[in-house]
Structure formats: structure tokens, C-alpha cells
PDB file of N, CA and C in Angstrom:
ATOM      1  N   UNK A   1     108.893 -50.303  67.617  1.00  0.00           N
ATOM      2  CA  UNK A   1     110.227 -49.790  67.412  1.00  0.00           C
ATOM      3  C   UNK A   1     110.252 -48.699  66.333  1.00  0.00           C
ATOM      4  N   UNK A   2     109.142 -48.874  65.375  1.00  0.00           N
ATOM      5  CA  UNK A   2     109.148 -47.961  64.556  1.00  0.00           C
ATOM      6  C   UNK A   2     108.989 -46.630  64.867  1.00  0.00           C
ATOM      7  N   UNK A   3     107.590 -46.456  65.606  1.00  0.00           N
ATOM      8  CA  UNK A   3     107.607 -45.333  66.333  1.00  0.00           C
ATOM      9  C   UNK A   3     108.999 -44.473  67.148  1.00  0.00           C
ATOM     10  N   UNK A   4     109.364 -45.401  67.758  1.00  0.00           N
ATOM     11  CA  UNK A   4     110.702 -45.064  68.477  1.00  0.00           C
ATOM     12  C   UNK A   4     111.651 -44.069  67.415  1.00  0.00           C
ATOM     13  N   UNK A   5     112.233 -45.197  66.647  1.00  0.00           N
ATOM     14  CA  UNK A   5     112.875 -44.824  65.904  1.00  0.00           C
ATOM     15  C   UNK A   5     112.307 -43.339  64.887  1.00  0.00           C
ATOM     16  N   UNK A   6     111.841 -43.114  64.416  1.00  0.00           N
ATOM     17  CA  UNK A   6     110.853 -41.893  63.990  1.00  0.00           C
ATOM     18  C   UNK A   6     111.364 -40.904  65.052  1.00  0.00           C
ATOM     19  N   UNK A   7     111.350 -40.793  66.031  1.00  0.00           N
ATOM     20  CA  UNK A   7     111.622 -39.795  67.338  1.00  0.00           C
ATOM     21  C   UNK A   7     112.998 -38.686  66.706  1.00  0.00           C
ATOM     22  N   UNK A   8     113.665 -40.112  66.583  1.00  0.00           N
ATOM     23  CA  UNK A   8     115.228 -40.030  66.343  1.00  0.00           C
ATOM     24  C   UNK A   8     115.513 -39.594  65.004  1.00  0.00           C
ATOM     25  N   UNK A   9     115.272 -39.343  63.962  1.00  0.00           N
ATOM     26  CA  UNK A   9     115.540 -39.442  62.485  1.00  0.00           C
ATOM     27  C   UNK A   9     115.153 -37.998  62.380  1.00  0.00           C
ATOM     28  N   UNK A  10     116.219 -37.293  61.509  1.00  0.00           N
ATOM     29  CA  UNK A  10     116.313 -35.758  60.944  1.00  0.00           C
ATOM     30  C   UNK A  10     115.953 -36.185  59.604  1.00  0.00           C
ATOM     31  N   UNK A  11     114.467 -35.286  59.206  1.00  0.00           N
ATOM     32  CA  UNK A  11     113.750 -35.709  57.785  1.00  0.00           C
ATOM     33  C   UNK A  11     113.982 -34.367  57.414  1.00  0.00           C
ATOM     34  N   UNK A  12     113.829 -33.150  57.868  1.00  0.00           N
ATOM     35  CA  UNK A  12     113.833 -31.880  57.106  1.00  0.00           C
ATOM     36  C   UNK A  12     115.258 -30.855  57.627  1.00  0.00           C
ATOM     37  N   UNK A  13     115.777 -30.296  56.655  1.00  0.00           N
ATOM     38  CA  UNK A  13     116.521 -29.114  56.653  1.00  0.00           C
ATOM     39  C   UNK A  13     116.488 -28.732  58.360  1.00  0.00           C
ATOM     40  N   UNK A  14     115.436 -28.081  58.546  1.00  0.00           N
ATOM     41  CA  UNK A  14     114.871 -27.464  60.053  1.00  0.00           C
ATOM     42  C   UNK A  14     115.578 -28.392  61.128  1.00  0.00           C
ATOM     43  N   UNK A  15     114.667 -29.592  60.375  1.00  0.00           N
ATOM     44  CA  UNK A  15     115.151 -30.173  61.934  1.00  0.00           C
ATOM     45  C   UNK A  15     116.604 -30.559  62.193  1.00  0.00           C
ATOM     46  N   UNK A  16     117.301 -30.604  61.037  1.00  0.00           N
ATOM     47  CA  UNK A  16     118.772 -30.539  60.854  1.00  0.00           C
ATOM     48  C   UNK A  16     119.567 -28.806  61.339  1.00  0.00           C
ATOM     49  N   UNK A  17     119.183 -28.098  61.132  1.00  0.00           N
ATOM     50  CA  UNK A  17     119.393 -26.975  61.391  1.00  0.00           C
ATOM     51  C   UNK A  17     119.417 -26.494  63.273  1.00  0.00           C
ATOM     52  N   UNK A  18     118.229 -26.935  63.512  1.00  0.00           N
ATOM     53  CA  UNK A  18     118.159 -27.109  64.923  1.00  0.00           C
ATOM     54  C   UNK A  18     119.138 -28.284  66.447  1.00  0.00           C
ATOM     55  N   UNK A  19     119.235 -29.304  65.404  1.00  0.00           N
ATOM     56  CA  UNK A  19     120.355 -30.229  66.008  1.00  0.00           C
ATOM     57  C   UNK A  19     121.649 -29.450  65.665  1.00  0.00           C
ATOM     58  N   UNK A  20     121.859 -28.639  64.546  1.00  0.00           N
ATOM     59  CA  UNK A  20     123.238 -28.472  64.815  1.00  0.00           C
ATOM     60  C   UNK A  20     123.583 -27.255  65.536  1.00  0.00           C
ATOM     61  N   UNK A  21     122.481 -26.459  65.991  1.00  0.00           N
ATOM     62  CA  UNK A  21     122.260 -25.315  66.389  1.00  0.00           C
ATOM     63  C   UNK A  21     123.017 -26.054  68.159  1.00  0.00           C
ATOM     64  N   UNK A  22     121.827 -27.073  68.427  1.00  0.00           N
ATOM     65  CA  UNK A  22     122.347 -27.608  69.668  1.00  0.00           C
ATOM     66  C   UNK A  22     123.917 -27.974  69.968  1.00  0.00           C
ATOM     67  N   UNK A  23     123.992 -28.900  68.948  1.00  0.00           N
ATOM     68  CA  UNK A  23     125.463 -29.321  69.081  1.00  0.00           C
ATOM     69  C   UNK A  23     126.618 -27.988  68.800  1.00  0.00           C
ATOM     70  N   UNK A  24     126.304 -26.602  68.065  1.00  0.00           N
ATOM     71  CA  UNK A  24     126.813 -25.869  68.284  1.00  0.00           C
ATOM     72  C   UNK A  24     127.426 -25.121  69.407  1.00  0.00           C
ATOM     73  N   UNK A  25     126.188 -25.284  70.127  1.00  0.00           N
ATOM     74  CA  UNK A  25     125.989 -24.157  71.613  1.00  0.00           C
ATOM     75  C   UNK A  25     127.158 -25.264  72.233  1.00  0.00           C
ATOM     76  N   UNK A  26     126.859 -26.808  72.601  1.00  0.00           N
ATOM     77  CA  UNK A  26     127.628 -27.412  73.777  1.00  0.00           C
ATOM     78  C   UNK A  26     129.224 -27.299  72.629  1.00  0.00           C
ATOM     79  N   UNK A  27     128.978 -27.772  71.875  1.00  0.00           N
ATOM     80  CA  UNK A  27     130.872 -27.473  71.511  1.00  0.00           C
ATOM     81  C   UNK A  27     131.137 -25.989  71.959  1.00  0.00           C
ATOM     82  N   UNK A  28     130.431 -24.971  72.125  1.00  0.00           N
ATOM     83  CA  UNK A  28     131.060 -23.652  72.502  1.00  0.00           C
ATOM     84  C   UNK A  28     131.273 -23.495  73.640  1.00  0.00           C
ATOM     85  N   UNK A  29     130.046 -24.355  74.481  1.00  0.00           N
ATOM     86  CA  UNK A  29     130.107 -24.513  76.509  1.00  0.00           C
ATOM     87  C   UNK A  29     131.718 -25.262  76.432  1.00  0.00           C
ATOM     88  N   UNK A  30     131.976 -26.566  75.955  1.00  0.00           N
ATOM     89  CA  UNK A  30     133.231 -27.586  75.840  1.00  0.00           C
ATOM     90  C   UNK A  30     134.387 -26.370  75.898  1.00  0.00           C
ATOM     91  N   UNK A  31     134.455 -25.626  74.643  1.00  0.00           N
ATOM     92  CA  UNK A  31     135.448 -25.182  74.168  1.00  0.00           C
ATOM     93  C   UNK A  31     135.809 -23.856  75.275  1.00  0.00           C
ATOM     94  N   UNK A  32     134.848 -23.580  75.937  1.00  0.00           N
ATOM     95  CA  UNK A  32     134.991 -22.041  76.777  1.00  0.00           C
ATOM     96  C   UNK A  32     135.852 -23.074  78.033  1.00  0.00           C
ATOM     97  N   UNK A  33     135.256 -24.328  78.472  1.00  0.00           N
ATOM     98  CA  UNK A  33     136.038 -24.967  79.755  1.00  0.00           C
ATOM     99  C   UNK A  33     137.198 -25.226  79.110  1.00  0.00           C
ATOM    100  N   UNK A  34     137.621 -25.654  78.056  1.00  0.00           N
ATOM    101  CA  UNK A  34     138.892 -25.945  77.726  1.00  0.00           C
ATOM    102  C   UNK A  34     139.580 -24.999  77.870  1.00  0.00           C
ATOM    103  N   UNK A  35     139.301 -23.379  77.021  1.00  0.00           N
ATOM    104  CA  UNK A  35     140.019 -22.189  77.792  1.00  0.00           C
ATOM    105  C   UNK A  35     140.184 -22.067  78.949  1.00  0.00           C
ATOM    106  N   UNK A  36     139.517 -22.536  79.899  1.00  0.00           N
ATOM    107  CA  UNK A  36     139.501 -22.539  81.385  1.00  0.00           C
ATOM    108  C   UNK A  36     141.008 -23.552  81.695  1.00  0.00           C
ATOM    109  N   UNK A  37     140.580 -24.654  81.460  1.00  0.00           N
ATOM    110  CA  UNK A  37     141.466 -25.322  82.123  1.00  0.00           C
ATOM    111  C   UNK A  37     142.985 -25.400  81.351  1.00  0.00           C
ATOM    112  N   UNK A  38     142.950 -25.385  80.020  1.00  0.00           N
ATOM    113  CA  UNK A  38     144.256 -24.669  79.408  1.00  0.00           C
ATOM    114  C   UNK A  38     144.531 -23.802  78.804  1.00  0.00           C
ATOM    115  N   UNK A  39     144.630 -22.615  79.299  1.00  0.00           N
ATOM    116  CA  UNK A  39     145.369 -20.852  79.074  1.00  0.00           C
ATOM    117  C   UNK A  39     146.388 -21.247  78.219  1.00  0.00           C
ATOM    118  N   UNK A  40     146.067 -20.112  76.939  1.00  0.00           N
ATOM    119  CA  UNK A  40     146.862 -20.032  75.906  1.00  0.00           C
ATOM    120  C   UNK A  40     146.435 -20.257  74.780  1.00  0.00           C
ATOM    121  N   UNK A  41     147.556 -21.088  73.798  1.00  0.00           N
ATOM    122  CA  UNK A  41     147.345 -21.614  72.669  1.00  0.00           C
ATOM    123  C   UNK A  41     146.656 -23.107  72.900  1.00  0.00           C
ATOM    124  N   UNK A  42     147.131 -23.956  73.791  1.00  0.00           N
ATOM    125  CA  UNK A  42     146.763 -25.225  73.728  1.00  0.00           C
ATOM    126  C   UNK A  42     144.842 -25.290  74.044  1.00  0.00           C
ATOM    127  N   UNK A  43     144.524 -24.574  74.933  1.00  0.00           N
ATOM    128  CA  UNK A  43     143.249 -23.676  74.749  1.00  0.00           C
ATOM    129  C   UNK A  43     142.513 -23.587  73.829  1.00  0.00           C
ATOM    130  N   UNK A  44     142.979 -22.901  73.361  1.00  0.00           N
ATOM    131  CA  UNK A  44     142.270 -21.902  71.852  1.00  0.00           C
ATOM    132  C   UNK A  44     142.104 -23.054  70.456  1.00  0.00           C
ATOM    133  N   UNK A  45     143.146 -24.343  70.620  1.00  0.00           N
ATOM    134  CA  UNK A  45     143.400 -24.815  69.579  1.00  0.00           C
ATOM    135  C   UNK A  45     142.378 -25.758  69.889  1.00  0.00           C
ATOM    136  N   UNK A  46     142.366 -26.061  70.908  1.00  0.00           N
ATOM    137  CA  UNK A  46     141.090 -27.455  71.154  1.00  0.00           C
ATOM    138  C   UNK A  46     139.324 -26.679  71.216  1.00  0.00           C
ATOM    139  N   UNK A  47     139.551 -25.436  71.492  1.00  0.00           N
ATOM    140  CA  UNK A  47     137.917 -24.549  71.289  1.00  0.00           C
ATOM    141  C   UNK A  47     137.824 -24.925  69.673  1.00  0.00           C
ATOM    142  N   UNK A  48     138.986 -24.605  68.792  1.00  0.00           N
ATOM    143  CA  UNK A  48     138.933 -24.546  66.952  1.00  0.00           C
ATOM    144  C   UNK A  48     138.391 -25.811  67.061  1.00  0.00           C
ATOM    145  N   UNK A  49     139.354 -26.877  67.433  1.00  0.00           N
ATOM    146  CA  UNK A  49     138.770 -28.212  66.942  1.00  0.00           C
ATOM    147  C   UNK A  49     137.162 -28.455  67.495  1.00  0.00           C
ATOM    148  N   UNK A  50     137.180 -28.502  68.457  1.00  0.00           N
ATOM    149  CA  UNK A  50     135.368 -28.074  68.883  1.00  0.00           C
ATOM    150  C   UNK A  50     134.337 -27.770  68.203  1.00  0.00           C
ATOM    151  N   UNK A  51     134.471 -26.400  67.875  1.00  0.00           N
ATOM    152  CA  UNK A  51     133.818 -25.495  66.930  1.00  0.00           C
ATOM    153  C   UNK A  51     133.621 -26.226  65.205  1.00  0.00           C
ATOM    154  N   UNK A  52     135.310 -26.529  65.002  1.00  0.00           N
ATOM    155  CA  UNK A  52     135.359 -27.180  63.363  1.00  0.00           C
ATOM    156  C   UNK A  52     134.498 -28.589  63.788  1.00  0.00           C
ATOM    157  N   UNK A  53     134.809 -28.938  64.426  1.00  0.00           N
ATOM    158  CA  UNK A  53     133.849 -30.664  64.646  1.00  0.00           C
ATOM    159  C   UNK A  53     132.792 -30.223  64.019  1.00  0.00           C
ATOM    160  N   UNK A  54     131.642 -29.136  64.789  1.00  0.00           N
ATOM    161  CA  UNK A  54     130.150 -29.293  64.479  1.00  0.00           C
ATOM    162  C   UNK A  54     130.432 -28.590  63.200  1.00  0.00           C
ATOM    163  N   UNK A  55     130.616 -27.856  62.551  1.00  0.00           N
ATOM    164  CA  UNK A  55     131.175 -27.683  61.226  1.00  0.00           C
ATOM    165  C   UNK A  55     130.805 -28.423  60.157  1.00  0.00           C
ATOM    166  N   UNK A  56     131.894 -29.667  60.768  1.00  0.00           N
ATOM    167  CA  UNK A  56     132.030 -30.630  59.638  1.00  0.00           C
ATOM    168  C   UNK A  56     130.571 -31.711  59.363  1.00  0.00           C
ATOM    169  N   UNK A  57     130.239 -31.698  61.021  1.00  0.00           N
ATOM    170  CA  UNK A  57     129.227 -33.092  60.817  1.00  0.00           C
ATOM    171  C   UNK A  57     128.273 -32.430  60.259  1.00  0.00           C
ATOM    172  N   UNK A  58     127.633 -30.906  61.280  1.00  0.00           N
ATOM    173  CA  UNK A  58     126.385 -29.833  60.312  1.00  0.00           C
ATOM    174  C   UNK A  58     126.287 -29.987  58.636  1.00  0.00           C
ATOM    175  N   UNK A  59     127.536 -29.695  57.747  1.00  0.00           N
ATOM    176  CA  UNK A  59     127.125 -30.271  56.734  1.00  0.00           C
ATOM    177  C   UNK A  59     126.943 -31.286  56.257  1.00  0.00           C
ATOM    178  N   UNK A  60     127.560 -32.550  57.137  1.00  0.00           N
ATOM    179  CA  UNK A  60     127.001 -33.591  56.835  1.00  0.00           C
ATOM    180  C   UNK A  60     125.457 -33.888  57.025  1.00  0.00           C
ATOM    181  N   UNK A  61     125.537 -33.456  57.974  1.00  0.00           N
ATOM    182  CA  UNK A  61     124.211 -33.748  58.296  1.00  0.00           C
ATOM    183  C   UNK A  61     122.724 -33.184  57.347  1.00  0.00           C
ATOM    184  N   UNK A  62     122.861 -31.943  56.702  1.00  0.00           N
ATOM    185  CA  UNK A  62     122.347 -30.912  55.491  1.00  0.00           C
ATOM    186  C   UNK A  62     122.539 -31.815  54.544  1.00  0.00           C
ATOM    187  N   UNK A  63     123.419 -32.520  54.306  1.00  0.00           N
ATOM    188  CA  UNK A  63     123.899 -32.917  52.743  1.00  0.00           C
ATOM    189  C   UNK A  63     122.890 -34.778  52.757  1.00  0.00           C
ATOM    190  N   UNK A  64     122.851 -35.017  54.218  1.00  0.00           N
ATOM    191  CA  UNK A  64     122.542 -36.457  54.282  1.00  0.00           C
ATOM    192  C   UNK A  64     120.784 -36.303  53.888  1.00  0.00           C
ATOM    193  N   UNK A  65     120.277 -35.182  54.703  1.00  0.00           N
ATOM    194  CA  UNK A  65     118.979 -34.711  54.342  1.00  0.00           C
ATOM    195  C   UNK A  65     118.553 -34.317  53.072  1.00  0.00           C
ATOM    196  N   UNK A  66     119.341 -34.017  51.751  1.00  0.00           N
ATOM    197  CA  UNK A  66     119.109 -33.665  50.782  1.00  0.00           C
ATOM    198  C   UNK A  66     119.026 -34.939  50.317  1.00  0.00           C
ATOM    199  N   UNK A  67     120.363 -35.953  49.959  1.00  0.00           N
ATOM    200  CA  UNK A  67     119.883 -37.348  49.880  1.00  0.00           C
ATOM    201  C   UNK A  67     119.222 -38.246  49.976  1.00  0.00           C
ATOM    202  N   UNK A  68     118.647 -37.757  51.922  1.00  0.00           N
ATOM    203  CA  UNK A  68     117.888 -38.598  51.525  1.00  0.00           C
ATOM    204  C   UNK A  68     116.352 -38.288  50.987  1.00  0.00           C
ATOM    205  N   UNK A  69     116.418 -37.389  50.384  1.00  0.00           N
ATOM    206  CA  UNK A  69     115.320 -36.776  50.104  1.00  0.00           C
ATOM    207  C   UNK A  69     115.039 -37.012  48.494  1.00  0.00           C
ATOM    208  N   UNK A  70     115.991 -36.544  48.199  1.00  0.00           N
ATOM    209  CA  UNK A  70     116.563 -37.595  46.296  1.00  0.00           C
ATOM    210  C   UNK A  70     116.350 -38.308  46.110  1.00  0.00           C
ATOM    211  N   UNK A  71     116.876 -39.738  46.747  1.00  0.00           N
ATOM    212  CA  UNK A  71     116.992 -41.085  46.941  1.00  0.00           C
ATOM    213  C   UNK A  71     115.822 -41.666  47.727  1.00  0.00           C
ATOM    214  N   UNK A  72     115.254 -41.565  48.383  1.00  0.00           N
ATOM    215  CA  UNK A  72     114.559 -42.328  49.205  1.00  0.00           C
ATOM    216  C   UNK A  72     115.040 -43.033  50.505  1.00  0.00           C
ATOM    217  N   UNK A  73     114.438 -43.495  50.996  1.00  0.00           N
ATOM    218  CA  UNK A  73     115.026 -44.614  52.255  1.00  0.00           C
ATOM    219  C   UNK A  73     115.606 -45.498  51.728  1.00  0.00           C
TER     220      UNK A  73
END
């Protein structure tokens, strides 16, 4: 399980950088169909929330990697 788990776990900056790179791109695929299917403002406002999502977790995710890098496991 250990191995497993290892697969899964963001240890460096990079590899944090690269997950949010991913989760960037699909919140932007999400947010372009939402323009699709609602024209306008109601649209545009759910692409923001999209976009702000990976935002918020990206620095979480940077900030969790510095920690745990401080701190230890």
C-alpha cells in the first residue's frame, strides 16, 4: 500500500505545479461548456468560479508542500 500510496502524494513544488497546471486546463474545458450552455452573465460567472476554484486549492496545494517540507510527515 505504501508503494501505492507514493504514486499519489505531491512532495515537490513541480509536481504541485504540474497538477495544478492540469486542474487548470479542465476548469477552463468546464468553464468554456458552461459558456456554451448558459449565454451571458450566468455563463461567465460560473467560468470565474471555475477558474477561482483552481486558484484557491493551487495555493493550497504550494503552501501544503512547503509544510510539509518544514515539518515533516
Amino acid at each position: 500500500m505504501k508503494k501505492i500510496k507514493r504514486l499519489f502524494t505531491i512532495r515537490t513544488k513541480f509536481e504541485a505545479f504540474l497538477a495544478i497546471y492540469a486542474l487548470g486546463l479542465g476548469a477552463a474545458t468546464r468553464g468554456v461548456h458552461y459558456l456554451e450552455q448558459y449565454p451571458g452573465f450566468g455563463g461567465k460567472l460560473l467560468f470565474l468560479a471555475c477558474c477561482s476554484a483552481v486558484m484557491i486549492v493551487g495555493g493550497l496545494m504550494i503552501d501544503g508542500v512547503e509544510l510539509k517540507r518544514t515539518y515533516g510527515e
